[in-house]
C-alpha atoms as a PDB file:
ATOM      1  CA  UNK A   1     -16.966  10.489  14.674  1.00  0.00           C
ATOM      2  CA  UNK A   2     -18.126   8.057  11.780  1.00  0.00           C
ATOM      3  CA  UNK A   3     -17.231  10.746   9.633  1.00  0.00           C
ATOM      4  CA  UNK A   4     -13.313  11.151  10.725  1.00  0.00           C
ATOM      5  CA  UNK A   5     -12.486   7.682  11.107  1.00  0.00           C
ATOM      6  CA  UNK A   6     -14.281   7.091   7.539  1.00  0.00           C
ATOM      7  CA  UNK A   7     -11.566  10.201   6.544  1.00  0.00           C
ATOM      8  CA  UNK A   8      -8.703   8.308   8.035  1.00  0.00           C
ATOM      9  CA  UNK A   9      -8.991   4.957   6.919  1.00  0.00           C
ATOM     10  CA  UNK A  10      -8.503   6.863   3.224  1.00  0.00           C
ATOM     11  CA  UNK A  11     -11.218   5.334   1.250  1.00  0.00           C
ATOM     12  CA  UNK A  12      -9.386   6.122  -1.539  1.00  0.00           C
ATOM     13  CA  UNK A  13      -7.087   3.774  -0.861  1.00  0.00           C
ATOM     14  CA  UNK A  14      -8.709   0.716   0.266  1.00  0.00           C
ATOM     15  CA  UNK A  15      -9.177  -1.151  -3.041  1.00  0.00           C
ATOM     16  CA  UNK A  16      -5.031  -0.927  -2.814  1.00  0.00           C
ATOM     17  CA  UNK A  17      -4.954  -3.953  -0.150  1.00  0.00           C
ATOM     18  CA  UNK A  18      -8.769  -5.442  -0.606  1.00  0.00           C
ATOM     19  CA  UNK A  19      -7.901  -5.950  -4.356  1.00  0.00           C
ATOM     20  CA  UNK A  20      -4.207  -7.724  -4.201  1.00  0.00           C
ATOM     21  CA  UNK A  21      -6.096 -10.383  -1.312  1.00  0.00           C
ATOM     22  CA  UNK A  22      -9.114 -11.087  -3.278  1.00  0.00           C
ATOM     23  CA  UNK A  23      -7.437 -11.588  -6.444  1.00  0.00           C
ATOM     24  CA  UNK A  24      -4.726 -13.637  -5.323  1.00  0.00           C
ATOM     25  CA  UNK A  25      -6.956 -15.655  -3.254  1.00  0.00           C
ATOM     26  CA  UNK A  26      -9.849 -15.864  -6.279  1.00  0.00           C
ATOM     27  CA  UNK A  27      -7.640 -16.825  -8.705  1.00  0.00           C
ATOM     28  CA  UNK A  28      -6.150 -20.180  -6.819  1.00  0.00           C
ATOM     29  CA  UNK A  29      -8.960 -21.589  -5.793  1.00  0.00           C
ATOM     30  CA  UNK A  30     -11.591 -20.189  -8.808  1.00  0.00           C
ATOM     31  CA  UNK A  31     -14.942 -19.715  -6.957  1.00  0.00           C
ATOM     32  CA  UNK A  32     -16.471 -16.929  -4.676  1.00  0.00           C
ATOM     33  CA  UNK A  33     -16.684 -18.526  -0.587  1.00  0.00           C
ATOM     34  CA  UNK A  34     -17.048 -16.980   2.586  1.00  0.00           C
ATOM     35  CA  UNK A  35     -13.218 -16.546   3.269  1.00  0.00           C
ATOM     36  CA  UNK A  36     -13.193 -14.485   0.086  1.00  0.00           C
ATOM     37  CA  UNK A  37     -15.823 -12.321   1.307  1.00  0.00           C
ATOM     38  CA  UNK A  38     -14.645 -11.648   4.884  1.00  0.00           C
ATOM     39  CA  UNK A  39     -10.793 -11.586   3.878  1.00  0.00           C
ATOM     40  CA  UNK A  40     -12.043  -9.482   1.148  1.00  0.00           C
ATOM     41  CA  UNK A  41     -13.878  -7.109   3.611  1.00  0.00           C
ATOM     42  CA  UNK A  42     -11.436  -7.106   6.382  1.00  0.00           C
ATOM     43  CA  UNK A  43      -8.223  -6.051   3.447  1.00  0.00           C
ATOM     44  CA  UNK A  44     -11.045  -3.263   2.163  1.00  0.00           C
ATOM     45  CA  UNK A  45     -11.796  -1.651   5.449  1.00  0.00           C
ATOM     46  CA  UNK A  46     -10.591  -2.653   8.910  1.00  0.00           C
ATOM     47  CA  UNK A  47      -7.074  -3.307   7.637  1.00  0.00           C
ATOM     48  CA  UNK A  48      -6.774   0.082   6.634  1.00  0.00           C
ATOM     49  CA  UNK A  49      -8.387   1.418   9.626  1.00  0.00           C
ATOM     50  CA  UNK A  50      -5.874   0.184  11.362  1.00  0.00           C
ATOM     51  CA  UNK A  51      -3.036   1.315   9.229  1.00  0.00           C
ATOM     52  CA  UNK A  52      -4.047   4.679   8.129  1.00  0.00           C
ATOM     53  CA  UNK A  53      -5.577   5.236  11.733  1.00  0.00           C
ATOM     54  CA  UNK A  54      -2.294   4.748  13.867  1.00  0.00           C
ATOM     55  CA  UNK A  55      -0.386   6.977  11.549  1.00  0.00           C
ATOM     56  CA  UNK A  56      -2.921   9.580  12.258  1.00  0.00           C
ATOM     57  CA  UNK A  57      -3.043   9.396  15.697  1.00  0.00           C
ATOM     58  CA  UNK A  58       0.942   8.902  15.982  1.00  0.00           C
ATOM     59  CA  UNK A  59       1.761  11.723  13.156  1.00  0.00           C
ATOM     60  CA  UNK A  60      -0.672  14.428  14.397  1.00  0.00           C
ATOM     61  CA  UNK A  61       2.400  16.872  15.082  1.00  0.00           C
ATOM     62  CA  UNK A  62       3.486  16.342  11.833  1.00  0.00           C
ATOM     63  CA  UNK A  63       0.097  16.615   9.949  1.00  0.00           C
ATOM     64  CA  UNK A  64      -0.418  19.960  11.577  1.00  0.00           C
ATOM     65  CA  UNK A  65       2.316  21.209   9.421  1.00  0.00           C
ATOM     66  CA  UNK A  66       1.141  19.392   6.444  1.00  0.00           C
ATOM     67  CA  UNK A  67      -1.490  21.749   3.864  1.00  0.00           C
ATOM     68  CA  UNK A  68      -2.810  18.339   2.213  1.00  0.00           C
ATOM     69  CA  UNK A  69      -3.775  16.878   5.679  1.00  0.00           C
ATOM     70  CA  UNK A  70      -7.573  16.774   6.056  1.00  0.00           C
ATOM     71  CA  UNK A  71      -9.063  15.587   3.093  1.00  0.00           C
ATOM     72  CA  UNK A  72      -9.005  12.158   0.912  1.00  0.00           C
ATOM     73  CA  UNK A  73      -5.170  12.283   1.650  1.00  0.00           C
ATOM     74  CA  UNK A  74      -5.497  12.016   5.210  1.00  0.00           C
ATOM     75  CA  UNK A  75      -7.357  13.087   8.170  1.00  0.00           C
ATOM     76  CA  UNK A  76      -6.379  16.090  10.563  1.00  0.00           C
ATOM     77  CA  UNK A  77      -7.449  14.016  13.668  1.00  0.00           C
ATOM     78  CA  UNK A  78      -9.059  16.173  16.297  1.00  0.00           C
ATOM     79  CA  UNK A  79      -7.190  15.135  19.650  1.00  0.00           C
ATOM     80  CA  UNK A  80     -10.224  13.688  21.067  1.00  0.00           C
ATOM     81  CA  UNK A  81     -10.498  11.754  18.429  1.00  0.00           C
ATOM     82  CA  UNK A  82      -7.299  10.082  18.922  1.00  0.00           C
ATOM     83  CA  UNK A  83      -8.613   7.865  21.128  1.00  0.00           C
ATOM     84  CA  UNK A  84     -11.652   6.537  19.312  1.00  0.00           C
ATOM     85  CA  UNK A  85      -9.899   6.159  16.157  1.00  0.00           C
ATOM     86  CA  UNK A  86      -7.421   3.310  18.094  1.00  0.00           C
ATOM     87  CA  UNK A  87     -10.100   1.818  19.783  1.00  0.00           C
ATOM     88  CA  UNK A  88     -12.107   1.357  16.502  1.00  0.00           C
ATOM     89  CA  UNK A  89      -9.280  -0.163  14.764  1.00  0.00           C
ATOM     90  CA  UNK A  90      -8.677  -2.936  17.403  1.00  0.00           C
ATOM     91  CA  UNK A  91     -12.393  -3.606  17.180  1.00  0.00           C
ATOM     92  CA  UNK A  92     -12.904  -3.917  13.878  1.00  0.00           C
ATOM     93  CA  UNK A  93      -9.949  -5.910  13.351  1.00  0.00           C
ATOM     94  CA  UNK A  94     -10.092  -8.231  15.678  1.00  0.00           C
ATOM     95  CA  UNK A  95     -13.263 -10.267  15.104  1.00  0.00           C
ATOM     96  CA  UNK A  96     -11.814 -10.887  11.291  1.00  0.00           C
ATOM     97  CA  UNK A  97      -8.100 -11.477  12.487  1.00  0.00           C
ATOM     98  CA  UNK A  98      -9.824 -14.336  14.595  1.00  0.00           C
ATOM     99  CA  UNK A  99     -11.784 -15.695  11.756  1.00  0.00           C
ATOM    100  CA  UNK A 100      -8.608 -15.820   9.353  1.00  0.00           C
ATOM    101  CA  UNK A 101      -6.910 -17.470  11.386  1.00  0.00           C
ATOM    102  CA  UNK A 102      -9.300 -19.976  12.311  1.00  0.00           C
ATOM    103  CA  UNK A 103      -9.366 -20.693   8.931  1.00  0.00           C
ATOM    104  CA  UNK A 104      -5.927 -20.730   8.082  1.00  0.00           C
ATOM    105  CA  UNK A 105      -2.592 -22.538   8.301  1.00  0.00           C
ATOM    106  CA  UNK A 106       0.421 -22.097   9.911  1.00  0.00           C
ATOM    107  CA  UNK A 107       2.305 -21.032   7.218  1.00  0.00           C
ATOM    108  CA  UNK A 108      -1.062 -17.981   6.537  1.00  0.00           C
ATOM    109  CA  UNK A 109      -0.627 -17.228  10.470  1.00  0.00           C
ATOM    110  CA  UNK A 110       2.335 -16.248  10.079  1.00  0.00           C
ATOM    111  CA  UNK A 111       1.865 -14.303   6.620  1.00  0.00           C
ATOM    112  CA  UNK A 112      -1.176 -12.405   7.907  1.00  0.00           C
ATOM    113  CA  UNK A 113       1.099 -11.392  11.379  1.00  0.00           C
ATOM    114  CA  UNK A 114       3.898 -10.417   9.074  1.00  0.00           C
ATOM    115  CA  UNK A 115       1.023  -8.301   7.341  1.00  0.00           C
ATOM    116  CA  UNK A 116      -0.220  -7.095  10.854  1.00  0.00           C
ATOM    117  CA  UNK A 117       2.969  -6.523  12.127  1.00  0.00           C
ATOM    118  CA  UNK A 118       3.952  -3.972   9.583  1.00  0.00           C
ATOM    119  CA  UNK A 119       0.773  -2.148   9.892  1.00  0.00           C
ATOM    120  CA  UNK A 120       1.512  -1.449  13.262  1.00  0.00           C
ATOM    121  CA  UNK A 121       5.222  -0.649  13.160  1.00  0.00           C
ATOM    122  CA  UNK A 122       4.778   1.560  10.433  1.00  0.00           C
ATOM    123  CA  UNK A 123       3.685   4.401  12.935  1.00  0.00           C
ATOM    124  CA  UNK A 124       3.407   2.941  16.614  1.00  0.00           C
ATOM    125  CA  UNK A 125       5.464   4.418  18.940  1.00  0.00           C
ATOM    126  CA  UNK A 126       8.902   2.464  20.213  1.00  0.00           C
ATOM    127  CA  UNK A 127       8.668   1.012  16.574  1.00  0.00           C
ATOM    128  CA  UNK A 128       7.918   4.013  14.026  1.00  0.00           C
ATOM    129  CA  UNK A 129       9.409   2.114  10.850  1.00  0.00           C
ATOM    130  CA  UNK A 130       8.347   5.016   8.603  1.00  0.00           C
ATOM    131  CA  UNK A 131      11.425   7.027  10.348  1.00  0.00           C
ATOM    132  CA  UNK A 132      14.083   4.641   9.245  1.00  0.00           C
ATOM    133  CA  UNK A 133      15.077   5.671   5.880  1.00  0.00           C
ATOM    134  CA  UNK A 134      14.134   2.939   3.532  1.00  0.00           C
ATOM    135  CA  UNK A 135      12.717   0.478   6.112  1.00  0.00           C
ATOM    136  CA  UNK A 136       9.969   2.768   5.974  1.00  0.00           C
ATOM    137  CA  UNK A 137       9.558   2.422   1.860  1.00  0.00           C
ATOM    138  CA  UNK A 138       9.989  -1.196   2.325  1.00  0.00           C
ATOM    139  CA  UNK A 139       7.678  -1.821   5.533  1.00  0.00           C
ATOM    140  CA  UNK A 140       4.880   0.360   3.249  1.00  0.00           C
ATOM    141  CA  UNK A 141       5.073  -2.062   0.277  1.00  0.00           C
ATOM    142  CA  UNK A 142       4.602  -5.110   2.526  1.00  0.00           C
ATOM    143  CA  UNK A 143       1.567  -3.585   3.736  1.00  0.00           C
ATOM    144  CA  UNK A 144      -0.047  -3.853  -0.097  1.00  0.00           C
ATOM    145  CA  UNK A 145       2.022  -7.045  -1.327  1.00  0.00           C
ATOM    146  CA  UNK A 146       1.452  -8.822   2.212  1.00  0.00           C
ATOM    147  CA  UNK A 147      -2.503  -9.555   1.769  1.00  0.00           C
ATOM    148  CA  UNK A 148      -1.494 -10.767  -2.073  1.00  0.00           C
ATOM    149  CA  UNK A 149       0.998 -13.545  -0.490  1.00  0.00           C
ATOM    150  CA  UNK A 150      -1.540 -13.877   2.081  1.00  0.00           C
ATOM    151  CA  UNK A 151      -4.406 -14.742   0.043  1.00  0.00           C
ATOM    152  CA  UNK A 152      -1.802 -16.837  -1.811  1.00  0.00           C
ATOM    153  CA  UNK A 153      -0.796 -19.027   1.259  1.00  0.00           C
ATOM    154  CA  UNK A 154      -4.312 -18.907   2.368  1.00  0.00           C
ATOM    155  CA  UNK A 155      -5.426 -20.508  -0.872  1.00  0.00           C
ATOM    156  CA  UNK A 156      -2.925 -23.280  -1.214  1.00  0.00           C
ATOM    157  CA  UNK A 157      -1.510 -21.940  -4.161  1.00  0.00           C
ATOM    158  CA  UNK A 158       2.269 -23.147  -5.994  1.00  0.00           C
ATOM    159  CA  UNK A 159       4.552 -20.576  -5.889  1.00  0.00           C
ATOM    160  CA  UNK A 160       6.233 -20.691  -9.603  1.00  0.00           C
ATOM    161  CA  UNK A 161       8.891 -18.611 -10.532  1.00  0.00           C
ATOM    162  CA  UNK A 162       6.299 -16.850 -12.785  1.00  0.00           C
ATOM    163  CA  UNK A 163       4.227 -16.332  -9.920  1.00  0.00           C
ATOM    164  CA  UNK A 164       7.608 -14.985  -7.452  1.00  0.00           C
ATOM    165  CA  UNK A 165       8.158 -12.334 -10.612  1.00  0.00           C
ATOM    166  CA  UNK A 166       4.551 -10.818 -10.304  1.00  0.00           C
ATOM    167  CA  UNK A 167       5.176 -10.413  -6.395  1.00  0.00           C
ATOM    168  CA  UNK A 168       8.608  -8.784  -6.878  1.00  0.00           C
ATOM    169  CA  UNK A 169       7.819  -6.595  -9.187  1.00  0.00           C
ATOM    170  CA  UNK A 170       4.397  -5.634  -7.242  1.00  0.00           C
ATOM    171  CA  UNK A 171       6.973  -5.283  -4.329  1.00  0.00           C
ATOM    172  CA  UNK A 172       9.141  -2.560  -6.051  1.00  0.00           C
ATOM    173  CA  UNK A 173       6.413  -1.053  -7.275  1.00  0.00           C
ATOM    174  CA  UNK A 174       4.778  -0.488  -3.732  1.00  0.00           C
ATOM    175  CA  UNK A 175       8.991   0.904  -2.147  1.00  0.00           C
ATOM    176  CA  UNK A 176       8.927   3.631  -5.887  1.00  0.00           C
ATOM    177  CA  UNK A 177       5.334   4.799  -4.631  1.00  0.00           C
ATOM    178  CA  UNK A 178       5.832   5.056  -1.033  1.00  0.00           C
ATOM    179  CA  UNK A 179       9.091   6.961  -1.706  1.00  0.00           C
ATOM    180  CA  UNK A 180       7.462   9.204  -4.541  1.00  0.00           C
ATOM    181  CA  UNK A 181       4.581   9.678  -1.949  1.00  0.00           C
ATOM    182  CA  UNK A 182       7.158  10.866   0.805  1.00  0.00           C
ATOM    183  CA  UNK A 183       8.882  13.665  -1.260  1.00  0.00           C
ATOM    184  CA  UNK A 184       5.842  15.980  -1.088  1.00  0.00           C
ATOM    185  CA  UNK A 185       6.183  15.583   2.613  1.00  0.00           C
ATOM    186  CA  UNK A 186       9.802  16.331   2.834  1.00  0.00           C
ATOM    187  CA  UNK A 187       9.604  20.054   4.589  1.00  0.00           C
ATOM    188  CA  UNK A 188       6.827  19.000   7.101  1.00  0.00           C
ATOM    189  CA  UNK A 189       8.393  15.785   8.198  1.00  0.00           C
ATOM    190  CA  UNK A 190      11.356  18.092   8.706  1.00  0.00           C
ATOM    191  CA  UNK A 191       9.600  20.480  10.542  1.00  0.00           C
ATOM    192  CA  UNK A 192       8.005  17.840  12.681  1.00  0.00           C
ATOM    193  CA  UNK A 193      11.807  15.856  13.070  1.00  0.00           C
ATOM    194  CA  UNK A 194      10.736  13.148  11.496  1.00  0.00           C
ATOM    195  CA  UNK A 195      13.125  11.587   9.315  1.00  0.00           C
ATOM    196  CA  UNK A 196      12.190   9.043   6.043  1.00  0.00           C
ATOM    197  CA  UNK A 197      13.959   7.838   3.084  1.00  0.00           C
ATOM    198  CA  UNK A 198      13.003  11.320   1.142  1.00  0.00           C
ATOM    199  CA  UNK A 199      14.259  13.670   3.516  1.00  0.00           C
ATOM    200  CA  UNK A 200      17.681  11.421   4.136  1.00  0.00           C
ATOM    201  CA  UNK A 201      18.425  11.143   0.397  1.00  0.00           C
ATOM    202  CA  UNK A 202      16.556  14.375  -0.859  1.00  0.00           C
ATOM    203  CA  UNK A 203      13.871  14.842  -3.016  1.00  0.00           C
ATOM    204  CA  UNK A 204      15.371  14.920  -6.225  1.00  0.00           C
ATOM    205  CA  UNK A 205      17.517  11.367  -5.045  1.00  0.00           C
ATOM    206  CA  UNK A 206      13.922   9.547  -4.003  1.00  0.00           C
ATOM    207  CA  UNK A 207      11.887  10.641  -7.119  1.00  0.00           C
ATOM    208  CA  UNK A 208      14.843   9.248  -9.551  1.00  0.00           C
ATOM    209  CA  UNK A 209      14.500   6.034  -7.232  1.00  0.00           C
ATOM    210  CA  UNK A 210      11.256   5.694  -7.819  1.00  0.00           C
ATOM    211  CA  UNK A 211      10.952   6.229 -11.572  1.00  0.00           C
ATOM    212  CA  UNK A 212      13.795   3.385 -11.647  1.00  0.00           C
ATOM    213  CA  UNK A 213      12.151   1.293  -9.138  1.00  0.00           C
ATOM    214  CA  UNK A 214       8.541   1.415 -11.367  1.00  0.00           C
ATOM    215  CA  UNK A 215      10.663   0.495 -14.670  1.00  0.00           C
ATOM    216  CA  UNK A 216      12.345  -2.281 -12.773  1.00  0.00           C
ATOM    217  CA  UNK A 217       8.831  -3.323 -12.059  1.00  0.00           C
ATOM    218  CA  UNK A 218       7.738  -3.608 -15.322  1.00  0.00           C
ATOM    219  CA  UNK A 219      10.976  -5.230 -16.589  1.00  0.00           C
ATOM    220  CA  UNK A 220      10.363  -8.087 -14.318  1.00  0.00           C
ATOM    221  CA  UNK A 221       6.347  -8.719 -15.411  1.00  0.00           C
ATOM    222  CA  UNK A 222       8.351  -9.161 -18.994  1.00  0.00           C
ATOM    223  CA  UNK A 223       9.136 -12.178 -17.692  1.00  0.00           C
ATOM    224  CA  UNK A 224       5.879 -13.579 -16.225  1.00  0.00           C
ATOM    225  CA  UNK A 225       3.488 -16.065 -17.813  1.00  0.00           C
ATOM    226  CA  UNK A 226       0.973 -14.871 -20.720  1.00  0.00           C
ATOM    227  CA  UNK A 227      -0.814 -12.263 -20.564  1.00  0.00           C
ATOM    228  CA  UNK A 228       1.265 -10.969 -17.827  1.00  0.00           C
ATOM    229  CA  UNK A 229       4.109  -9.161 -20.402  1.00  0.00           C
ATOM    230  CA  UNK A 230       1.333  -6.784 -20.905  1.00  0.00           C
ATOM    231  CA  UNK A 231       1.077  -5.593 -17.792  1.00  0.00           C
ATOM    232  CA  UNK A 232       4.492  -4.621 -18.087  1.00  0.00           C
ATOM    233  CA  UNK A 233       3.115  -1.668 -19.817  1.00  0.00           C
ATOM    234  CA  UNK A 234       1.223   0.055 -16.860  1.00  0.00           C
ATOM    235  CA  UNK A 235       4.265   0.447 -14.960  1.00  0.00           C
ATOM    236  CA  UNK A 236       4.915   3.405 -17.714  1.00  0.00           C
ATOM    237  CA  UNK A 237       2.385   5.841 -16.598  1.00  0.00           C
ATOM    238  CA  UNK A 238       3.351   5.830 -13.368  1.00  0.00           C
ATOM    239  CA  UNK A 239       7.167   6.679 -14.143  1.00  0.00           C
ATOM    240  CA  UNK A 240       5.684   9.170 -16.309  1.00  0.00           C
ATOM    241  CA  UNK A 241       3.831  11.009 -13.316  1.00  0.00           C
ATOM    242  CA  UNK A 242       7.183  11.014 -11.567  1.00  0.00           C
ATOM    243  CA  UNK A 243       9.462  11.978 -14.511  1.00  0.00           C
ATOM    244  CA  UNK A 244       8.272  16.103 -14.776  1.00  0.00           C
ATOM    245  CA  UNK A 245       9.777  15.974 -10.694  1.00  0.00           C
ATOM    246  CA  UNK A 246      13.404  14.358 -11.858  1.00  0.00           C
ATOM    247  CA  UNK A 247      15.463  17.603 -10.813  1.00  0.00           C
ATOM    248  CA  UNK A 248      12.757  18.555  -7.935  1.00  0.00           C
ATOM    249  CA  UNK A 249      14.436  20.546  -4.971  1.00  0.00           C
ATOM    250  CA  UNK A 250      13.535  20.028  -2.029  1.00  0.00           C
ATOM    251  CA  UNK A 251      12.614  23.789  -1.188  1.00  0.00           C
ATOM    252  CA  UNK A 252       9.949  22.709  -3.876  1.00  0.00           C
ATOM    253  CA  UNK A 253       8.843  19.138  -2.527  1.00  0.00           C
ATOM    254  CA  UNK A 254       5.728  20.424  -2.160  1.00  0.00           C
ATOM    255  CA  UNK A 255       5.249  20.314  -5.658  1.00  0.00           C
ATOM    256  CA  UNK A 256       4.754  16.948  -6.121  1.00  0.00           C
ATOM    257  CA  UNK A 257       1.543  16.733  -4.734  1.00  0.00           C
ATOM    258  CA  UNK A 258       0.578  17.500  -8.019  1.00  0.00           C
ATOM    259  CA  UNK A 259       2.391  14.347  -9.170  1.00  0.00           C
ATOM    260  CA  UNK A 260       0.830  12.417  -6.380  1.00  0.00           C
ATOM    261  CA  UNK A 261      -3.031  13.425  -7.539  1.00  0.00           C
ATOM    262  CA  UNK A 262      -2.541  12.083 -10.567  1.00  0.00           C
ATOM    263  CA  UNK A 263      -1.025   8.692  -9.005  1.00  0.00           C
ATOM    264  CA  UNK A 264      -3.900   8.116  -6.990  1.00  0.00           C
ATOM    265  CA  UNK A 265      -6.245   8.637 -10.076  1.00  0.00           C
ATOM    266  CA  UNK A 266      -4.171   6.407 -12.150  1.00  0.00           C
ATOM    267  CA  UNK A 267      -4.567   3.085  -9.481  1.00  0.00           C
ATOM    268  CA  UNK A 268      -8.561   3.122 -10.577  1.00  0.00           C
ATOM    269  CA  UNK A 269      -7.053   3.223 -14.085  1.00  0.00           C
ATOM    270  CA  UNK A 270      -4.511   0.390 -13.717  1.00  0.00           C
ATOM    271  CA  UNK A 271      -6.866  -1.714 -11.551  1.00  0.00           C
ATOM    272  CA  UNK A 272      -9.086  -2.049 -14.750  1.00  0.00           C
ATOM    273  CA  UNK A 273      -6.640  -3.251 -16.922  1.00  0.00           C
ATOM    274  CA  UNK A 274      -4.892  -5.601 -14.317  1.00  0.00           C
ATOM    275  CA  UNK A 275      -8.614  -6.916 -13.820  1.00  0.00           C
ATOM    276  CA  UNK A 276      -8.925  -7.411 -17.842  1.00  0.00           C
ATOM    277  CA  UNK A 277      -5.433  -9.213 -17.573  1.00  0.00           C
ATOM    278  CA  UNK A 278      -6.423 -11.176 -14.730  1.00  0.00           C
ATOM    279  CA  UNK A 279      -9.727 -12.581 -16.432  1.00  0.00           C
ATOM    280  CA  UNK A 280      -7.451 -13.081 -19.397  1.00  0.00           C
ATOM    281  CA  UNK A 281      -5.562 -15.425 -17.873  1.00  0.00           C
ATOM    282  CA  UNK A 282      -8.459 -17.096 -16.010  1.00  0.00           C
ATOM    283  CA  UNK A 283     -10.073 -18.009 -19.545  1.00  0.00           C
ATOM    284  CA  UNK A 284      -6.128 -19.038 -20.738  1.00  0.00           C
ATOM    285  CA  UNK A 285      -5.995 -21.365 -17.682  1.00  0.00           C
ATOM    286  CA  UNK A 286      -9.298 -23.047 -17.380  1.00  0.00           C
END
């Protein structure tokens, strides 16, 4: 049991939300505390329990038709484990979600239930967000640029227009990888009925939009306070892993998994040099 639910909350992934909160939130108010810790924690693995969980309880007719299911890119959920894996989320959740917002403001309470929110709707039934074409690319980015403005709000911090171009373009970033992410899943979401912003507009359509979505990305951190022009530059190798898949069909969607490999390698890589940047700054700003 420890074992699937470990599976499904793609560990792979978790540094993608833990990261954005404990940065934001570290770099306002400058020193380690306890809310850094446990928002830290709960954005690392609860909040992706929950996320990654509910999709693979609510997508299990899908994910039967999906090859890459049952691995790093997302547990096959036996059926009896469907219920576990829902009870574990609300329990791990839970005892943080009270703590945060013990801690926090109005203005955070209503960030972090934004942040919630969207978890949930992404794959709950009655609400299913990642079936609306494009709702579902945008509800997926709020669920990584969410516990950034939420450690942000937390913190106290002054939202300059510097600061609103590093969110925007983390924003577009997070709808161009969602939607690259959905074109290798474009013939078993279609099996399954399930509709999303790849198999409305096609594959070839969604991986153009998200190789102009990343350069939009990076044309916006050109704008941002030093160092941050820099980072401009990392939103390159990601329209690179997309640009080999510009005239993808979608008989050959499938494909892109290849493309998608070498995305999830390439986060650990960008991570490092958005740390560097980040400390960079810190040293700039002191």
């Amino acid at each position: 049991m420890l074992r699937a639910l470990f599976v499904s909350s793609r560990p792979l992934s978790w540094v993608n939300t833990a990261f954005p909160f404990a940065a934001a939130y570290f770099m306002t108010v400058r020193e380690i505390d306890l809310v850094f810790v446990l928002g830290t924690i709960y954005f690392l693995i609860p909040y992706n329990l929950a996320m990654y969980g509910i999709n693979d309880v609510f997508d299990y007719e899908s994910d039967l038709r999906n090859p890459r299911k049952g691995g790093v890119e997302g547990a096959l959920l036996d059926r009896g484990m469907h219920r576990p894996t829902l009870i574990a989320a609300a329990a791990t959740n839970v005892p943080f979600l009270v703590y945060l917002v013990a801690v926090g403001n109005p203005l955070s309470w209503l960030v972090l239930a934004v942040s919630v929110f969207a978890v949930i709707a992404y794959s709950a039934p009655g609400l299913r967000f990642k079936e609306r074409p494009f709702v579902d690319s945008v509800t997926s980015s709020t669920h990584f640029v969410s516990p950034a403005i939420y450690g942000l709000v937390l913190a106290g911090a002054v939202f300059t227009p510097q600061l609103w171009m590093v969110l925007a373009a983390f924003f577009l970033w997070g709808i161009a990888s969602h939607a690259f992410g959905a074109v290798q899943d474009v013939i078993a979401d279609r099996e399954a009925d399930i509709s999303s912003i790849a198999t409305v507009i096609g594959a070839r359509a969604t991986v153009r939009l998200a190789i102009v979505a990343y350069l939009l990305a990076g044309v916006l951190l050109l704008f941002t306070e030093w160092p941050g022009p820099l980072a401009a530059i990392l939103a390159l190798p990601y329209a690179a892993v997309c640009a080999p898949f510009w005239s993808i069909t979608d008989a050959a969607a499938e494909t892109a998994n290849r493309g998608w490999k070498k995305f999830l390698g390439l986060n650990f890589v960008t991570g490092f040099f958005v740390t560097m940047l980040l400390i960079a700054y810190a040293f700039l700003t002191a």
